[in-house]
C-alpha atoms as a PDB file:
ATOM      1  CA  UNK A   1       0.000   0.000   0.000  1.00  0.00           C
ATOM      2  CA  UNK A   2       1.349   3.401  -0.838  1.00  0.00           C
ATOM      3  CA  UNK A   3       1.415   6.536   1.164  1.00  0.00           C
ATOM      4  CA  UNK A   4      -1.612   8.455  -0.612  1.00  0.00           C
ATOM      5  CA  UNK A   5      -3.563   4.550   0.188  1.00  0.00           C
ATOM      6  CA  UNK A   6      -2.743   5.051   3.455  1.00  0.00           C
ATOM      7  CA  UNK A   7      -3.538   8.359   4.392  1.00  0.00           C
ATOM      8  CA  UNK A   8      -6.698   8.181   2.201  1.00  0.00           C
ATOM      9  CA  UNK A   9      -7.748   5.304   4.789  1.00  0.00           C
ATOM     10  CA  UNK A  10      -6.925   6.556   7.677  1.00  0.00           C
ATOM     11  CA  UNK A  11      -9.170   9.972   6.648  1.00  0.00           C
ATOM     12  CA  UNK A  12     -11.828   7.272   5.872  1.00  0.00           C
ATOM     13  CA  UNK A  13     -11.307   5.875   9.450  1.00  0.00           C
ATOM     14  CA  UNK A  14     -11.408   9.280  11.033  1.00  0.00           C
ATOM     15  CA  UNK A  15     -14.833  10.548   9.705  1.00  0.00           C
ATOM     16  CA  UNK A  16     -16.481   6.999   9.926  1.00  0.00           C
ATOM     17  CA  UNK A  17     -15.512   7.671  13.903  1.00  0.00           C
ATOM     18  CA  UNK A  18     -16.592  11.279  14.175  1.00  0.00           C
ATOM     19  CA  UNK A  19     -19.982  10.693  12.725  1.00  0.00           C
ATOM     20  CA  UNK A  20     -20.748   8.073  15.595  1.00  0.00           C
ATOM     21  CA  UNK A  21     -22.024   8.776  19.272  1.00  0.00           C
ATOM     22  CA  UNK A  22     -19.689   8.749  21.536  1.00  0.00           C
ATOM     23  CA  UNK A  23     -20.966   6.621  24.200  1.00  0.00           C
ATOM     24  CA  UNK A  24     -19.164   6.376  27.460  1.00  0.00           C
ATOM     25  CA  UNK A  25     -19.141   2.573  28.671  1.00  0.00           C
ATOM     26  CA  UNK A  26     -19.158   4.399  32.316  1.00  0.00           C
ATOM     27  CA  UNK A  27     -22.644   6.373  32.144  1.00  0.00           C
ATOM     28  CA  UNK A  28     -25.522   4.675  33.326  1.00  0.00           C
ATOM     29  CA  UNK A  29     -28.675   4.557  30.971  1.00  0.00           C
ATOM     30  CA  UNK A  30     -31.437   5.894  32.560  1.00  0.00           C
ATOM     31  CA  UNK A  31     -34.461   8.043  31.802  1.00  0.00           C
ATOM     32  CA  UNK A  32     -35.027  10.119  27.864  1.00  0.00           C
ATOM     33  CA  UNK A  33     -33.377  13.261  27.826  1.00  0.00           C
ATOM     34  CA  UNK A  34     -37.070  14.460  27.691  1.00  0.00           C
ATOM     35  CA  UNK A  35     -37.959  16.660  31.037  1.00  0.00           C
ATOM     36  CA  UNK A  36     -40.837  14.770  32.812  1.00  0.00           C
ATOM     37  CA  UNK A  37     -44.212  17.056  33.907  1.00  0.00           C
ATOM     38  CA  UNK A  38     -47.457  16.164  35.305  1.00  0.00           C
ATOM     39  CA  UNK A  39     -49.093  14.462  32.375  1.00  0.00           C
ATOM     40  CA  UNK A  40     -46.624  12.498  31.509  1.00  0.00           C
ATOM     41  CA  UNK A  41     -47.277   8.699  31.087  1.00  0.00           C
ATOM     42  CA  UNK A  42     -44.658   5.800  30.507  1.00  0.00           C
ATOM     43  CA  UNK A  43     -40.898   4.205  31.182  1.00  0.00           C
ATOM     44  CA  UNK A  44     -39.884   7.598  32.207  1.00  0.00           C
ATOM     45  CA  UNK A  45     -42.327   8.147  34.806  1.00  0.00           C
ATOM     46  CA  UNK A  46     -42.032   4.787  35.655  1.00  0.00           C
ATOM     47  CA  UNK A  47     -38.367   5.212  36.452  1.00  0.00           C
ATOM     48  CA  UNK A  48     -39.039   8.358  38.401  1.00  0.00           C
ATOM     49  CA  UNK A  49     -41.615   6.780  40.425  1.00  0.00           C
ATOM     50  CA  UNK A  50     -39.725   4.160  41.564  1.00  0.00           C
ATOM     51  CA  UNK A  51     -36.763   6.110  41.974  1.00  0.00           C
ATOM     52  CA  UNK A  52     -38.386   8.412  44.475  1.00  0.00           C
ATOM     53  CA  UNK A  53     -40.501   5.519  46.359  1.00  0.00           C
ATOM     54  CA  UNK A  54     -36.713   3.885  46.778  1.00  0.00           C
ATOM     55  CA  UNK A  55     -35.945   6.777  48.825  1.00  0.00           C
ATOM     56  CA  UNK A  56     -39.505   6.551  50.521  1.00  0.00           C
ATOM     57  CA  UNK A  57     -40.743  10.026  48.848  1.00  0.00           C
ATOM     58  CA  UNK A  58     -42.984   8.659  46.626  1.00  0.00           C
ATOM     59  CA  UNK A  59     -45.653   5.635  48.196  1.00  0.00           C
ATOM     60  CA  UNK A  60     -47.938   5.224  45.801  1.00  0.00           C
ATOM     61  CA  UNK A  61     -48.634   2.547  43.317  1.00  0.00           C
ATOM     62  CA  UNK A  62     -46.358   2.189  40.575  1.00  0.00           C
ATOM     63  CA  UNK A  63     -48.380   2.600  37.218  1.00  0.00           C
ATOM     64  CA  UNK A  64     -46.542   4.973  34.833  1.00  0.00           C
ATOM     65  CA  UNK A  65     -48.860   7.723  35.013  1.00  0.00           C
ATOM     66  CA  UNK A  66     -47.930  11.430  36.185  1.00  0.00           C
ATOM     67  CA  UNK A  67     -50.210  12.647  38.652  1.00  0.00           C
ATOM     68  CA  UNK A  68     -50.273  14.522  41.696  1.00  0.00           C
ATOM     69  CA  UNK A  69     -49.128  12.100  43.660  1.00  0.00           C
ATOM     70  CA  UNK A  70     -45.838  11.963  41.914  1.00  0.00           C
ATOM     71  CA  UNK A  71     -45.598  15.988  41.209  1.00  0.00           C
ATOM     72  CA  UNK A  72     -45.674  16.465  45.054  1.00  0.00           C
ATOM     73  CA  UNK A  73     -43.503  13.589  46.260  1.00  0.00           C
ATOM     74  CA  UNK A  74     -40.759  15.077  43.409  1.00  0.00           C
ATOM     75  CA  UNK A  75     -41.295  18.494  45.001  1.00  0.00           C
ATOM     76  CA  UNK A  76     -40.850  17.058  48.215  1.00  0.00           C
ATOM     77  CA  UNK A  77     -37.615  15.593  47.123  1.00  0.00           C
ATOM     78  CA  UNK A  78     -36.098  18.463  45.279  1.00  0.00           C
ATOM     79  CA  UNK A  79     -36.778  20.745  48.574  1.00  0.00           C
ATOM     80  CA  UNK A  80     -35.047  18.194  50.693  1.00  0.00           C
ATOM     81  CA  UNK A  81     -31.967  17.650  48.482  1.00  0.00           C
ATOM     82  CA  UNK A  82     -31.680  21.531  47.891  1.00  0.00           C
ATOM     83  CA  UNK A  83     -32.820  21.758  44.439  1.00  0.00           C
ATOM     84  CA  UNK A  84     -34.992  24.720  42.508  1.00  0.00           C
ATOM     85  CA  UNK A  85     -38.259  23.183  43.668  1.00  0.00           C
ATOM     86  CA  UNK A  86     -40.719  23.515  40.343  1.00  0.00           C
ATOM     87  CA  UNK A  87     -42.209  19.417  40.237  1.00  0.00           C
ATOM     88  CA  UNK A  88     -40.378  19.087  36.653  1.00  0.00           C
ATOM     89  CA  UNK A  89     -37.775  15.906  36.225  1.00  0.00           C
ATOM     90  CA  UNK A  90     -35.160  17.757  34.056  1.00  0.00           C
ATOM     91  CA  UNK A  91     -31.406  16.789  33.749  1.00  0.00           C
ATOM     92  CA  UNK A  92     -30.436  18.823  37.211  1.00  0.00           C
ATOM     93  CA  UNK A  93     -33.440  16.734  39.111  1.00  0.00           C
ATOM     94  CA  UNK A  94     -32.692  13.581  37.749  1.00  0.00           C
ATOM     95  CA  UNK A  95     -29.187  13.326  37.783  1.00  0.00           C
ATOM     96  CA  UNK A  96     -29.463  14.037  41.511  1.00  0.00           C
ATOM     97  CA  UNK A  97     -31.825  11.199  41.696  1.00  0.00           C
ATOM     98  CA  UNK A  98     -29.295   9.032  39.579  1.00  0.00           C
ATOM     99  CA  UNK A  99     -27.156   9.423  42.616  1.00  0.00           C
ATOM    100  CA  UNK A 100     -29.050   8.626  45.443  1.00  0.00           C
ATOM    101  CA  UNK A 101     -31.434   6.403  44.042  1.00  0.00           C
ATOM    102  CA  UNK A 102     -30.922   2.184  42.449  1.00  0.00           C
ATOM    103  CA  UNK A 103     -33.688   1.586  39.746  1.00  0.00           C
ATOM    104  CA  UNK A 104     -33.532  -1.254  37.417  1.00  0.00           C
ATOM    105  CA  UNK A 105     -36.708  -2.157  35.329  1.00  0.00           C
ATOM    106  CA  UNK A 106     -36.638  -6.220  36.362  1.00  0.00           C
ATOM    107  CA  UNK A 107     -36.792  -5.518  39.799  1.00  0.00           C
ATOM    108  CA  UNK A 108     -39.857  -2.987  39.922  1.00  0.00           C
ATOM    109  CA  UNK A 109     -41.859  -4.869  37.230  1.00  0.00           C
ATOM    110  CA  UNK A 110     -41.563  -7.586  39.595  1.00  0.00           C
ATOM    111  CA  UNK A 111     -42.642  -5.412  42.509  1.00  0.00           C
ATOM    112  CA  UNK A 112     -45.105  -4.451  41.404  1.00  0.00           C
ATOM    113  CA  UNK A 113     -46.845  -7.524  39.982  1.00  0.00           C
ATOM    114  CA  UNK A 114     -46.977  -6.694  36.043  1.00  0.00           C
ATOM    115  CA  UNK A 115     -48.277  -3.627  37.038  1.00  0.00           C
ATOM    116  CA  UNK A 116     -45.318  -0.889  35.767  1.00  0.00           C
ATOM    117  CA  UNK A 117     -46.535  -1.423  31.865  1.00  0.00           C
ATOM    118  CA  UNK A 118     -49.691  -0.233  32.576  1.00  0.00           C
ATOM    119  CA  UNK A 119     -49.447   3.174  31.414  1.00  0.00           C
ATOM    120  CA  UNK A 120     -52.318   4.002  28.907  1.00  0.00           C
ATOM    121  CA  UNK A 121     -54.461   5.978  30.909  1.00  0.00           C
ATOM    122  CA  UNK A 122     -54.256   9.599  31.206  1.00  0.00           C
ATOM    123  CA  UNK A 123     -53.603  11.243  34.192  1.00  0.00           C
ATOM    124  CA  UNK A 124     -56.478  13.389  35.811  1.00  0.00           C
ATOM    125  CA  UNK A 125     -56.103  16.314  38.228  1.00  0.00           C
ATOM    126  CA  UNK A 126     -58.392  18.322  40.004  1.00  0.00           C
ATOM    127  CA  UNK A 127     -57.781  21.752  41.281  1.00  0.00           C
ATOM    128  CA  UNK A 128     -59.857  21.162  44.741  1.00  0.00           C
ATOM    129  CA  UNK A 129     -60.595  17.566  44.660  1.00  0.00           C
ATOM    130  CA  UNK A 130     -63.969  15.389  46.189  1.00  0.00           C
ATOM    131  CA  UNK A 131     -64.566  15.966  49.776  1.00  0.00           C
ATOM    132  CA  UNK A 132     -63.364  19.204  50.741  1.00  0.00           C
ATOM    133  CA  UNK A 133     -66.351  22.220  49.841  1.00  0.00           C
ATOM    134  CA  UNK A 134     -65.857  25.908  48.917  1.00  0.00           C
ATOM    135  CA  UNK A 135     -66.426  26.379  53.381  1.00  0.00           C
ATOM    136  CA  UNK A 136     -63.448  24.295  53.839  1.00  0.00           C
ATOM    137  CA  UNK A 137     -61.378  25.432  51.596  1.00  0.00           C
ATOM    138  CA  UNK A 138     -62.472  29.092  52.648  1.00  0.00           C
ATOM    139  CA  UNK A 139     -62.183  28.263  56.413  1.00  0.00           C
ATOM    140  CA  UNK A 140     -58.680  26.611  55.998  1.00  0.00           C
ATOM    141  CA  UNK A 141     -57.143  29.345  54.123  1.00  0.00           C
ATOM    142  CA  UNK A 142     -58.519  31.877  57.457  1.00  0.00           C
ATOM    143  CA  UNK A 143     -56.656  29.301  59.841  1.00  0.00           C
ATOM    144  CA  UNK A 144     -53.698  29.348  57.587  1.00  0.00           C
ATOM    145  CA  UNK A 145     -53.596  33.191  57.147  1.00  0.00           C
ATOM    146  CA  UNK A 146     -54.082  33.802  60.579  1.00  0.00           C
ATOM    147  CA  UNK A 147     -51.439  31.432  61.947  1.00  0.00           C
ATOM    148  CA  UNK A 148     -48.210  31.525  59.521  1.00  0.00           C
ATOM    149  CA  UNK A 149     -49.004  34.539  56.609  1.00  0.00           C
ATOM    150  CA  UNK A 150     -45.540  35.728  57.892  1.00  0.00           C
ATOM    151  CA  UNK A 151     -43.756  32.291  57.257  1.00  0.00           C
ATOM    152  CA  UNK A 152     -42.332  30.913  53.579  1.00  0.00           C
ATOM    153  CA  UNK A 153     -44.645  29.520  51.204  1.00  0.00           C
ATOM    154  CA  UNK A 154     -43.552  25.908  52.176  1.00  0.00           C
ATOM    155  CA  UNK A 155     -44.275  27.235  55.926  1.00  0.00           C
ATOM    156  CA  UNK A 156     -47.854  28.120  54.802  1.00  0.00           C
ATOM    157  CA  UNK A 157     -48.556  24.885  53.186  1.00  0.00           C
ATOM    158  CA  UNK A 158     -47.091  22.967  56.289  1.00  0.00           C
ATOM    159  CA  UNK A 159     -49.481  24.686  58.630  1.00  0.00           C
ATOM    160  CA  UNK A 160     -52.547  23.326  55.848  1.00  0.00           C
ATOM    161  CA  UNK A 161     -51.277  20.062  56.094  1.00  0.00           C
ATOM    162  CA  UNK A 162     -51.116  20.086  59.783  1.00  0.00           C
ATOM    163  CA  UNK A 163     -55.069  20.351  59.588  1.00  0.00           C
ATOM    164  CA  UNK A 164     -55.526  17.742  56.768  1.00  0.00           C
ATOM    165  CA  UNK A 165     -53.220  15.031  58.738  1.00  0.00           C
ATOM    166  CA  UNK A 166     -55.958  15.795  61.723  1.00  0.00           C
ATOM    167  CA  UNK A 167     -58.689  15.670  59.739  1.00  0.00           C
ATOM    168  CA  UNK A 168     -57.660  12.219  58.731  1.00  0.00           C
ATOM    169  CA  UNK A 169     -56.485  11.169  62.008  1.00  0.00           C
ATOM    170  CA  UNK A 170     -58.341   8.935  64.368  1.00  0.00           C
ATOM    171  CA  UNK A 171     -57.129  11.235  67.174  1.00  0.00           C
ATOM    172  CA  UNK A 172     -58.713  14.325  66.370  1.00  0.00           C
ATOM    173  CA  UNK A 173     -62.507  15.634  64.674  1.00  0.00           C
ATOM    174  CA  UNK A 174     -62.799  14.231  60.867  1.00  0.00           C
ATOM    175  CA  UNK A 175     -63.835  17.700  59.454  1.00  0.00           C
ATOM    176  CA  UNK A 176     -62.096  20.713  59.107  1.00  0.00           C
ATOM    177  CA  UNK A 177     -64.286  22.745  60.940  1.00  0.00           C
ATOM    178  CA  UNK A 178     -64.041  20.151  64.021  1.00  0.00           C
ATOM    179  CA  UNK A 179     -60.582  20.497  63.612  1.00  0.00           C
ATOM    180  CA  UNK A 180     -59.845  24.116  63.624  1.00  0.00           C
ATOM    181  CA  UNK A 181     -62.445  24.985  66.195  1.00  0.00           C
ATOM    182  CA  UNK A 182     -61.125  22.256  68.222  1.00  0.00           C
ATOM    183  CA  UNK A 183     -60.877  24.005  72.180  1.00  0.00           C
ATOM    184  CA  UNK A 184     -57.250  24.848  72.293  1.00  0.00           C
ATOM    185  CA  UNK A 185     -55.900  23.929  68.773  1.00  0.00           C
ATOM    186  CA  UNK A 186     -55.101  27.057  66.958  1.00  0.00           C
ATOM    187  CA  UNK A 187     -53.859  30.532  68.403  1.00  0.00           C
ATOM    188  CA  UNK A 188     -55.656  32.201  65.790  1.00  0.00           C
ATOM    189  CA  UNK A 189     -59.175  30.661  67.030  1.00  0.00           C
ATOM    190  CA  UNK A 190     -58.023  32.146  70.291  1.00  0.00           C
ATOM    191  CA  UNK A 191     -56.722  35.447  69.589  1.00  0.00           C
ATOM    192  CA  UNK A 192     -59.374  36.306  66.727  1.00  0.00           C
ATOM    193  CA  UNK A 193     -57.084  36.160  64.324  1.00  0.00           C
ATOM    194  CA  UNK A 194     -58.699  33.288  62.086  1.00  0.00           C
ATOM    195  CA  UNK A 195     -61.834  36.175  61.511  1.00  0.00           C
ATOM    196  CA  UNK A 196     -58.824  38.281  58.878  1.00  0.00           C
ATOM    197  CA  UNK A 197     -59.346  37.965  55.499  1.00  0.00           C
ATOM    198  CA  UNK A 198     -57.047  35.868  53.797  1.00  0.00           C
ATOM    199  CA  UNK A 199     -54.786  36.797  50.601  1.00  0.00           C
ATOM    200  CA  UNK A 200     -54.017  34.405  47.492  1.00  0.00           C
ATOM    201  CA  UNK A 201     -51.192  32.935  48.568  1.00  0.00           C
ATOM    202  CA  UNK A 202     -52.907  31.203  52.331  1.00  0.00           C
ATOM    203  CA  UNK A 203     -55.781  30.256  49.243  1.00  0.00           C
ATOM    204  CA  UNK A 204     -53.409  28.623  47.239  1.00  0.00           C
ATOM    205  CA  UNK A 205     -51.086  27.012  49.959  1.00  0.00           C
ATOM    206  CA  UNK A 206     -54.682  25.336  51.245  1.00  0.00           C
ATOM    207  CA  UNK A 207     -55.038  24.188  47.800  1.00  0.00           C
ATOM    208  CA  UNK A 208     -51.684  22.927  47.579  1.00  0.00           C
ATOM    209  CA  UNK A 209     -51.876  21.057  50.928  1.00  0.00           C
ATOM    210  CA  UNK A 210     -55.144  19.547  49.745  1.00  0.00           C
ATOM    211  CA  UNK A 211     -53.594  18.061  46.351  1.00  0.00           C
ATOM    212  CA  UNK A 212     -51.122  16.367  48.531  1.00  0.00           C
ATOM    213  CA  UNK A 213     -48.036  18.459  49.001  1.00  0.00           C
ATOM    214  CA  UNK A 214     -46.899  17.834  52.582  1.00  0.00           C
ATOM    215  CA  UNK A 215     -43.743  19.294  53.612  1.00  0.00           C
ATOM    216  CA  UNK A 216     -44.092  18.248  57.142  1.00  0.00           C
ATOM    217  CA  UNK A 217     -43.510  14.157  56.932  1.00  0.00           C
ATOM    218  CA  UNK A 218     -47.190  13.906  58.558  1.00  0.00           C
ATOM    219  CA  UNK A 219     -47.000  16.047  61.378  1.00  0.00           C
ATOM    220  CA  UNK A 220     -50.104  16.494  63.503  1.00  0.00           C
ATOM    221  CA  UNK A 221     -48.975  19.794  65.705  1.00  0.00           C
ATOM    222  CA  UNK A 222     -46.237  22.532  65.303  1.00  0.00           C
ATOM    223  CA  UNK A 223     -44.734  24.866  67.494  1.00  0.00           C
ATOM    224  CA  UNK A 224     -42.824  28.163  67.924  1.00  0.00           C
ATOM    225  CA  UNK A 225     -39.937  27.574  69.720  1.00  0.00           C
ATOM    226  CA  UNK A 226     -39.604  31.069  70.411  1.00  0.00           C
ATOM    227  CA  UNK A 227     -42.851  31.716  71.837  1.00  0.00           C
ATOM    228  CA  UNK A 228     -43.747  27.935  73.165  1.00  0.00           C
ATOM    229  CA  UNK A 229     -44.012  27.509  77.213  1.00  0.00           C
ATOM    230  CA  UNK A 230     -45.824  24.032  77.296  1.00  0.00           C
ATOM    231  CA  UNK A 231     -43.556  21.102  78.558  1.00  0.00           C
ATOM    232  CA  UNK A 232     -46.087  18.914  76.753  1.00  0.00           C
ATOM    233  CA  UNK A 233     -45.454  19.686  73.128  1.00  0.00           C
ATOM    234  CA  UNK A 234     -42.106  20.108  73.639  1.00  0.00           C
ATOM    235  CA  UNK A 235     -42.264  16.438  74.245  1.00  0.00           C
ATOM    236  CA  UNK A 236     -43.931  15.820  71.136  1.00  0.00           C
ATOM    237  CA  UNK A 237     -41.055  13.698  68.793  1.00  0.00           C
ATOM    238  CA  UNK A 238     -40.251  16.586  66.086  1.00  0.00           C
ATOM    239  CA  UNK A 239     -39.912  16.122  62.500  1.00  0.00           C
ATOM    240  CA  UNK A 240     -38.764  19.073  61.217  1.00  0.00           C
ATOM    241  CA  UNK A 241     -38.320  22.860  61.184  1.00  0.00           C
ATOM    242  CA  UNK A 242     -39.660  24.830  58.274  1.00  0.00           C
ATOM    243  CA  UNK A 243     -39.370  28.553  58.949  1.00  0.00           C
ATOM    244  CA  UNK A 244     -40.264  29.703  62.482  1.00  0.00           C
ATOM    245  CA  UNK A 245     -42.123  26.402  63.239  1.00  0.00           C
ATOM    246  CA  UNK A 246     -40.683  22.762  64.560  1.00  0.00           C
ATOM    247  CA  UNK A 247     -43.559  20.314  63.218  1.00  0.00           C
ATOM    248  CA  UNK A 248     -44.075  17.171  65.811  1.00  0.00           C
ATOM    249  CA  UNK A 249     -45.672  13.426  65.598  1.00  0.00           C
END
């Protein structure tokens, strides 16, 4: 073979290689490049559900399908691990996941009993779901102004879910109403301060809280440590802080 052969091939060589992917043996292969929303439906979603219930964020049922379940268990995570908290899977929230999380699709098809594949229905969402009328919604968003309007959005949503987890706990009145008026429950009941009108954002925290965003890992009371004298809920076993308030089991 001459020299012009030679370098003829080699050139050959060279662009058959550049026009390839360049795939590094190293990387693992997980989710589309595609950023995953509420909507969504299929291996994807799949993925991220399993990939936050691994971490116990996300304890629903495996099925494929975006809903609000999922949106507010990935919100939960992305607050948690310090990430811009908007419910959308893109490359920031899932490589994060890719590191803390083991997902391979064997192992949750067979966890979930054939279940993971079934992904042709469409998600639904409901702004205030089945349940909970205009009152509630109305009376919550009083309790919610009147007790933490000076705390972060997150703090404002905590304080709704405080009411929900009592609502649906067998230790306290199953309505909201029996729950906020409750003798002793709420310093705003006491002090008046429930009777204010509340602004958007105490509306749309209560709306937030209802649709299943709980920042508070369950809590069923809160505190400020600043301001709190009884012995008793400082006994409670605390969960977290989220602004000014420690939330308790």
């Amino acid at each position: 073979m001459n020299k012009k052969s030679l370098l003829r091939m080699m050139l050959a060589v060279t662009l058959l290689c550049a026009s390839q992917p360049l795939i590094h043996a190293d990387k693992a292969q997980a989710f589309s490049n595609q950023v995953i929303q509420r909507g969504a439906v299929g291996e994807d979603v799949i993925e991220l559900q399993s990939r936050l219930k691994y971490i116990g964020f996300y304890t629903g049922k495996i099925d494929g399908v975006f809903g609000w379940r999922t949106y507010w268990a990935l919100r939960n995570f992305q607050y948690e691990f310090g990430l811009p908290i908007d419910g959308l899977a893109g490359s920031t929230t899932k490589a994060k996941l890719l590191k803390s999380t083991k997902y391979t699709k064997s192992n949750n098809a067979s966890s979930n009993n054939g279940n993971a594949n079934n992904t042709s229905k469409k998600a639904t969402a409901v702004n205030i779901p089945k349940g909970f009328s205009q009152n509630d919604i109305q009376l919550m968003a009083n309790a919610v102004h009147g007790e933490s309007r000076g705390e972060p959005y997150i703090g404002q949503v905590a304080v709704a879910s405080v009411i929900l987890n009592r609502v649906n706990s067998a230790s306290f009145p199953n309505t909201v109403s029996g729950v906020i008026f409750e003798p002793g429950a709420f310093t705003a009941v006491a002090d008046g301060q429930i009777w204010l009108t509340p602004n958007e954002t105490s509306k749309k925290a209560v709306i937030d809280a209802i649709n299943g965003w709980d920042p508070t890992g369950e809590a069923l009371y809160y505190f400020n440590p600043a301001t709190a004298t009884s012995a008793w809920i400082w006994s409670r076993p605390q969960i977290k802080r989220i602004g000014k308030h420690i939330f308790c089991k």
